[in-house]
PDB file of N, CA and C in Angstrom:
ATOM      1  N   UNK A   1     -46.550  32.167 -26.672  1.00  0.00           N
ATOM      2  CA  UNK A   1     -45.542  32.636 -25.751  1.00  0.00           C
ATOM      3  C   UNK A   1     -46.030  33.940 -25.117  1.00  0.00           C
ATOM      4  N   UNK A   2     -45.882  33.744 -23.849  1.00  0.00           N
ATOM      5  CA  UNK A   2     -46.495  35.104 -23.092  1.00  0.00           C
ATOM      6  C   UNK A   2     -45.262  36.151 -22.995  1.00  0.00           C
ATOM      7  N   UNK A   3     -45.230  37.182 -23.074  1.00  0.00           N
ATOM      8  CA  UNK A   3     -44.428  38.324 -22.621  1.00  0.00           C
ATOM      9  C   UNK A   3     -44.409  38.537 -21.043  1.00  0.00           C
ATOM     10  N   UNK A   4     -43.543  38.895 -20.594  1.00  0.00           N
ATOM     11  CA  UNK A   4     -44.030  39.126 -19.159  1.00  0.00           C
ATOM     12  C   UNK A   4     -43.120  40.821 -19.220  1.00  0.00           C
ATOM     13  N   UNK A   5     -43.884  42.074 -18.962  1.00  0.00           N
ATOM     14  CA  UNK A   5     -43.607  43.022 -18.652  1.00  0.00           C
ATOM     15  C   UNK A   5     -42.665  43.557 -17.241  1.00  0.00           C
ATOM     16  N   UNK A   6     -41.510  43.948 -17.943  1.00  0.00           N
ATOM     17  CA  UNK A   6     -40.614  44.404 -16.694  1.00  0.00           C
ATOM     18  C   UNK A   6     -40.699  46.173 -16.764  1.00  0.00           C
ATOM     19  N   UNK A   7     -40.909  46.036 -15.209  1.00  0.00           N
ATOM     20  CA  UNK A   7     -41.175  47.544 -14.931  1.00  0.00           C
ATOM     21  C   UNK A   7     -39.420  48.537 -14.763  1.00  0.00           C
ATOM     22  N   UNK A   8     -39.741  49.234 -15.363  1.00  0.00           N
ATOM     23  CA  UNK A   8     -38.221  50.367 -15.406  1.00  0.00           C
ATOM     24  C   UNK A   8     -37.986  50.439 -13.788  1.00  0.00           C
ATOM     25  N   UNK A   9     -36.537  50.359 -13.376  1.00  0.00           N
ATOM     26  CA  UNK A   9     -36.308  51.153 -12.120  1.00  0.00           C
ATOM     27  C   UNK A   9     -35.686  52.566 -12.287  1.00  0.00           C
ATOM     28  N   UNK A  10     -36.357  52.713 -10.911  1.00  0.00           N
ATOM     29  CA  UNK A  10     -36.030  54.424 -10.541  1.00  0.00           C
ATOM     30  C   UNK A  10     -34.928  54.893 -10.131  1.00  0.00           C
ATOM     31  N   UNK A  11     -34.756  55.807  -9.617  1.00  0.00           N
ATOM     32  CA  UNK A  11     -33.556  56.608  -9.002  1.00  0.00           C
ATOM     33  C   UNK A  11     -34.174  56.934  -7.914  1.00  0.00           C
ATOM     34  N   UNK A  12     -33.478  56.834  -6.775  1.00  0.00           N
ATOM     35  CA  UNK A  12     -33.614  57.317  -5.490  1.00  0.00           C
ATOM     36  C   UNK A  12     -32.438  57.730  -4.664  1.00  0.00           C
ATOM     37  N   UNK A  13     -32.100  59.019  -4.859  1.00  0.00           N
ATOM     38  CA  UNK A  13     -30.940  59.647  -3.942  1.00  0.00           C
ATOM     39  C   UNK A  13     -31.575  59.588  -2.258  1.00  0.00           C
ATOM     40  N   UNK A  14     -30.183  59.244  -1.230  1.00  0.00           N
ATOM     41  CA  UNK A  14     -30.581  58.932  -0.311  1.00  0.00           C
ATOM     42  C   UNK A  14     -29.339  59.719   0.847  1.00  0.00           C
ATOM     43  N   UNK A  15     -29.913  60.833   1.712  1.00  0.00           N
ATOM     44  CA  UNK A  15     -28.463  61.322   2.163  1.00  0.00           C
ATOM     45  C   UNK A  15     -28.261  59.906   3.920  1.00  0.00           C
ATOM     46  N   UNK A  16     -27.421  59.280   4.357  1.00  0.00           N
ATOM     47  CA  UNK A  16     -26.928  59.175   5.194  1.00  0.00           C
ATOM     48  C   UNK A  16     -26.344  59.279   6.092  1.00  0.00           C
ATOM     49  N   UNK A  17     -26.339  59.177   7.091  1.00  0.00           N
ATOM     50  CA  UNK A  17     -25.184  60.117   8.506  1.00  0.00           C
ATOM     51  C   UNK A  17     -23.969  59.169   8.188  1.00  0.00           C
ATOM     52  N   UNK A  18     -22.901  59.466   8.215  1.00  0.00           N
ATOM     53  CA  UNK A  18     -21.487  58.811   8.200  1.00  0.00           C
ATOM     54  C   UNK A  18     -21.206  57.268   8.709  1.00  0.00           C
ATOM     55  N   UNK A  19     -21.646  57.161  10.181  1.00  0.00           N
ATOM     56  CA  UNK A  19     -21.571  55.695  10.705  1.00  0.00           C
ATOM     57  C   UNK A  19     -22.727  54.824  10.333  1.00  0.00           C
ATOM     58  N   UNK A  20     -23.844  55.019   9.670  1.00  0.00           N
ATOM     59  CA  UNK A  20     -24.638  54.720   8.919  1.00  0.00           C
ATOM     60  C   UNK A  20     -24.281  53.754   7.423  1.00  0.00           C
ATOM     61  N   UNK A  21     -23.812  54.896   7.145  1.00  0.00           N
ATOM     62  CA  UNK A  21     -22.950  54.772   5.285  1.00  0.00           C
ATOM     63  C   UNK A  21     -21.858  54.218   5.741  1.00  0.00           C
ATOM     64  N   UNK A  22     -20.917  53.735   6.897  1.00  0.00           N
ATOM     65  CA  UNK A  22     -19.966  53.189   6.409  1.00  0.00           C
ATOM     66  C   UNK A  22     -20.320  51.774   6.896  1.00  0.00           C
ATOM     67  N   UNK A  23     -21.190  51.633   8.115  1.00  0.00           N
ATOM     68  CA  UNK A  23     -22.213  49.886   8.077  1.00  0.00           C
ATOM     69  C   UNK A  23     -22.148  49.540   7.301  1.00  0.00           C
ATOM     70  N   UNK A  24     -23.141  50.345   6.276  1.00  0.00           N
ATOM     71  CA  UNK A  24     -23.839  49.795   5.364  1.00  0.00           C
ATOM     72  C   UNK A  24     -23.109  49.101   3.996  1.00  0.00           C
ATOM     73  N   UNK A  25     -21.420  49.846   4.035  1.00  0.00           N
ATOM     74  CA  UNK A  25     -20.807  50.020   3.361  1.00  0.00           C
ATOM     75  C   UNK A  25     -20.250  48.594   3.611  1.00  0.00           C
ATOM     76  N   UNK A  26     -19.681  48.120   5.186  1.00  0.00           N
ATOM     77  CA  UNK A  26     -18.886  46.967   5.388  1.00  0.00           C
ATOM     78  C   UNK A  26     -19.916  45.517   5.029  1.00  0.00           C
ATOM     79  N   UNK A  27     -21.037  46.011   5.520  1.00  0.00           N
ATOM     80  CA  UNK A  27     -21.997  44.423   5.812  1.00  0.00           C
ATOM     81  C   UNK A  27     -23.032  43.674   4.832  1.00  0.00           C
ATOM     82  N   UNK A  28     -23.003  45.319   3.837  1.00  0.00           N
ATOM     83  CA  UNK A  28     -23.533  45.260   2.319  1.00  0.00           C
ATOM     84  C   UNK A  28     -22.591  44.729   0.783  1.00  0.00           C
ATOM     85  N   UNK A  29     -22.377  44.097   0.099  1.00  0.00           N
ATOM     86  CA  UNK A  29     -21.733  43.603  -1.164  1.00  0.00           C
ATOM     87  C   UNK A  29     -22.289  44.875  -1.881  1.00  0.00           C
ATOM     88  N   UNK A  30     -21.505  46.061  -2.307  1.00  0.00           N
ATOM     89  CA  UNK A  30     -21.862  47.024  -3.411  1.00  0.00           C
ATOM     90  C   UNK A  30     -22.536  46.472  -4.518  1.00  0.00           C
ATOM     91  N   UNK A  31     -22.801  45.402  -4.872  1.00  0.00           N
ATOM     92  CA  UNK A  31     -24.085  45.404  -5.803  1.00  0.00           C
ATOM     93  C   UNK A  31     -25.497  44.984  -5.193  1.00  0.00           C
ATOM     94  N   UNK A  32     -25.377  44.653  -3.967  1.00  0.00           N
ATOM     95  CA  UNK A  32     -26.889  44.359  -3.543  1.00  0.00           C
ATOM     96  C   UNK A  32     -27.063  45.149  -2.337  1.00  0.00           C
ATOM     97  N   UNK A  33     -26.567  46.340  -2.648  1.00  0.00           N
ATOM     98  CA  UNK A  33     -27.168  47.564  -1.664  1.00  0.00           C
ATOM     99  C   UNK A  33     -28.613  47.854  -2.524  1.00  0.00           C
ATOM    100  N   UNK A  34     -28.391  48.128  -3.610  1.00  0.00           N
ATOM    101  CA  UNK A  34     -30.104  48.500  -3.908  1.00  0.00           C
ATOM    102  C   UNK A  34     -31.551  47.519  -3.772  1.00  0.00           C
ATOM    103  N   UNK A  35     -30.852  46.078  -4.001  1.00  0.00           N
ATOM    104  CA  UNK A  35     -32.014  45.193  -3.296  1.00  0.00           C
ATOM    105  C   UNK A  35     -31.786  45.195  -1.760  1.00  0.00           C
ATOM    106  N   UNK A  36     -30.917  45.561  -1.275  1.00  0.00           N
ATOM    107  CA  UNK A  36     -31.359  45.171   0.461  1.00  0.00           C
ATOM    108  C   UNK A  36     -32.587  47.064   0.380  1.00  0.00           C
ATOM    109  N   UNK A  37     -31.784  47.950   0.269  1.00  0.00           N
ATOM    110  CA  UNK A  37     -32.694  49.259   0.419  1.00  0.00           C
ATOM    111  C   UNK A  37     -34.143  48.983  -0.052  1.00  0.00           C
ATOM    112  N   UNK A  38     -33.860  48.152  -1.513  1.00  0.00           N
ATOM    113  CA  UNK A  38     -35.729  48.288  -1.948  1.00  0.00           C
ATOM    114  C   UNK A  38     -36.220  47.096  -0.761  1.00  0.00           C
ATOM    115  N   UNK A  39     -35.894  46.142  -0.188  1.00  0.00           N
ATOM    116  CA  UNK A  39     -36.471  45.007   0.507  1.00  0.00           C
ATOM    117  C   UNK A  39     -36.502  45.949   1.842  1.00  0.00           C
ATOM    118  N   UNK A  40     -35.938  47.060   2.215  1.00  0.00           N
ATOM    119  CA  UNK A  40     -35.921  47.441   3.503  1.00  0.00           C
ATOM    120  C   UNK A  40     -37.214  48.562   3.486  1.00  0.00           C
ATOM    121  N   UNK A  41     -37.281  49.301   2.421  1.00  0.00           N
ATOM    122  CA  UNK A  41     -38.054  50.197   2.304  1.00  0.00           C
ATOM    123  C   UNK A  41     -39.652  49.389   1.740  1.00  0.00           C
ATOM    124  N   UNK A  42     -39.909  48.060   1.300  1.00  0.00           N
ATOM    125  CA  UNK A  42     -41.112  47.379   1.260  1.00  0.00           C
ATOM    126  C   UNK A  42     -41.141  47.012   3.176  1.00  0.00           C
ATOM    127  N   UNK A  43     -40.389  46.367   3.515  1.00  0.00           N
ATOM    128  CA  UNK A  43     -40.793  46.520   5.302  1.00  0.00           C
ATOM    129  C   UNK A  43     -41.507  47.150   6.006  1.00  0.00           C
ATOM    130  N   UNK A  44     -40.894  48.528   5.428  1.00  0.00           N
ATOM    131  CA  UNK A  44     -41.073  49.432   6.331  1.00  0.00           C
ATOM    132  C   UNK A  44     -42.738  50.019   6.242  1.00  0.00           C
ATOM    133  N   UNK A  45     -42.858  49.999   4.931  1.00  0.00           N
ATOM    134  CA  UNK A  45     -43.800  50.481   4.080  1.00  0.00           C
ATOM    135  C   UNK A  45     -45.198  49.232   5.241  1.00  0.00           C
ATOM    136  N   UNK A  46     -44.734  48.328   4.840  1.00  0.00           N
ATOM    137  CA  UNK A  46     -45.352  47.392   5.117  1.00  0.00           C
ATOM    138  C   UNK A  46     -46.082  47.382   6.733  1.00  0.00           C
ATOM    139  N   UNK A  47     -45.461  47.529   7.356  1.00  0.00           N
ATOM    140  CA  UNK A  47     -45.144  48.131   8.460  1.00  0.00           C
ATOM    141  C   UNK A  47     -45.954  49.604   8.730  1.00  0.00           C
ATOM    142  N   UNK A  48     -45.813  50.353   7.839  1.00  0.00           N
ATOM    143  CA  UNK A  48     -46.610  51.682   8.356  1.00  0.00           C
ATOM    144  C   UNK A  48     -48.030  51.056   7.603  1.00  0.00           C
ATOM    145  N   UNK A  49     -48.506  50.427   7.010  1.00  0.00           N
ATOM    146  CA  UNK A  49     -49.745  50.068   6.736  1.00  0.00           C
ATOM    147  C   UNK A  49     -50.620  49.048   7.583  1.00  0.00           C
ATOM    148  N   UNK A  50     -49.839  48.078   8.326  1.00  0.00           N
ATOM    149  CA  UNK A  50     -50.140  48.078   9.321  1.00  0.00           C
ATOM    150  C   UNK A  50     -50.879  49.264  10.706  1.00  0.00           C
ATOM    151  N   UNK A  51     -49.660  49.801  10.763  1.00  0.00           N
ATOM    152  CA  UNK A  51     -49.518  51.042  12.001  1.00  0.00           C
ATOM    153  C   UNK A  51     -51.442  51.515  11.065  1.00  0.00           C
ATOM    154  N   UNK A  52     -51.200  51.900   9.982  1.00  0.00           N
ATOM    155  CA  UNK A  52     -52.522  53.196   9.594  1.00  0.00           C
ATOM    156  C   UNK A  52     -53.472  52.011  10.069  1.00  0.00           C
ATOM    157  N   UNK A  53     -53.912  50.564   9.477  1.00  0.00           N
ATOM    158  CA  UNK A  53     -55.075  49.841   9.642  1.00  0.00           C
ATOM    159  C   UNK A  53     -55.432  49.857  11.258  1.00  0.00           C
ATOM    160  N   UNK A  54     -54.763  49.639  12.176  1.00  0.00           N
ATOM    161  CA  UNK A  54     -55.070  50.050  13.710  1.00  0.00           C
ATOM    162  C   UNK A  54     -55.238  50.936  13.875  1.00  0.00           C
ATOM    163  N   UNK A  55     -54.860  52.133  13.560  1.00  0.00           N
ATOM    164  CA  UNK A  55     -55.859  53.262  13.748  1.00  0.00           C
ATOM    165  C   UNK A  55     -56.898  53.367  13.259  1.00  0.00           C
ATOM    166  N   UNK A  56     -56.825  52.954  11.544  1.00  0.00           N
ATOM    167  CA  UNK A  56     -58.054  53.401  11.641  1.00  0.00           C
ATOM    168  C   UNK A  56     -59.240  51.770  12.207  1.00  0.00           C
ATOM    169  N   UNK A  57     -59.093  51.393  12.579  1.00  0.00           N
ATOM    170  CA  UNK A  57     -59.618  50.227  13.675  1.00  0.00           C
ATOM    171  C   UNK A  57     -59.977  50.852  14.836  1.00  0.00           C
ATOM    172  N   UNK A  58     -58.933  51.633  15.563  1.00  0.00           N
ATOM    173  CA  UNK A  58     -59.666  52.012  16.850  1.00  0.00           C
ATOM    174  C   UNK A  58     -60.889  53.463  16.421  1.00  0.00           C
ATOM    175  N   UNK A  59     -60.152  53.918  15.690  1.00  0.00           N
ATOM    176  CA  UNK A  59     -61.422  55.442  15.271  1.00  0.00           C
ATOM    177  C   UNK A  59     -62.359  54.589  15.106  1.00  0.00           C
ATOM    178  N   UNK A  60     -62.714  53.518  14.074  1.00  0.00           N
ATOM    179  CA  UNK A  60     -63.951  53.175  13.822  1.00  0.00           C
ATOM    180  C   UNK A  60     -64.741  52.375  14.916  1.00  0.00           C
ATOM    181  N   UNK A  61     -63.967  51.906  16.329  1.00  0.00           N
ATOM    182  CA  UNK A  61     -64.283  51.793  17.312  1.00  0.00           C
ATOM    183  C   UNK A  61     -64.890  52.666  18.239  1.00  0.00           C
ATOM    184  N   UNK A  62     -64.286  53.477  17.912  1.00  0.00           N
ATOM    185  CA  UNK A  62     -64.722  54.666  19.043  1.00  0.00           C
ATOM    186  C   UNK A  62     -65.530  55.136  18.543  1.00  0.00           C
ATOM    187  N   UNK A  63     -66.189  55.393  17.293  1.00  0.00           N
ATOM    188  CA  UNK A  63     -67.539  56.305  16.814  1.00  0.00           C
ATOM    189  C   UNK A  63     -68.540  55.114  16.937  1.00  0.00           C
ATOM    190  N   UNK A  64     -68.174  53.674  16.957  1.00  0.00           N
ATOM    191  CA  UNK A  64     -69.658  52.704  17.035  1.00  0.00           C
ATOM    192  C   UNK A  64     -69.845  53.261  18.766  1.00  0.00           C
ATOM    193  N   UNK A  65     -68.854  52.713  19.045  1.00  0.00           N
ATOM    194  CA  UNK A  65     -69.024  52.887  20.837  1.00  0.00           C
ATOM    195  C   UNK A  65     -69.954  54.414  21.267  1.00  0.00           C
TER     196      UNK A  65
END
């Protein structure tokens, strides 16, 4: 029988602007606000690693050139 290791979750305080927090408040089910935030914040993440690989794509363009 294999074990499969579960990783601890964290704490992440998060301040919001008002019409923000109360969206989030109507269109979210209070128990799956923390999986939509962690699925929103892998996006995003996802997303700026993208954004860095094109840059650094064009720098390494521009020094062959």
């Amino acid at each position: 029988m294999t074990r499969t290791k579960i990783e601890p979750k964290l704490t992440l305080t998060v301040s919001l602007n008002s019409r923000l927090f109360k969206r989030l408040k109507s269109e979210i089910e209070p128990r799956q606000v923390s999986a939509f935030v962690e699925k929103a914040i892998a996006k995003e993440l996802g997303a700026y690693d993208q954004q860095l690989e094109r840059e650094q794509q064009k720098f390494v363009k521009k020094l062959i050139d």
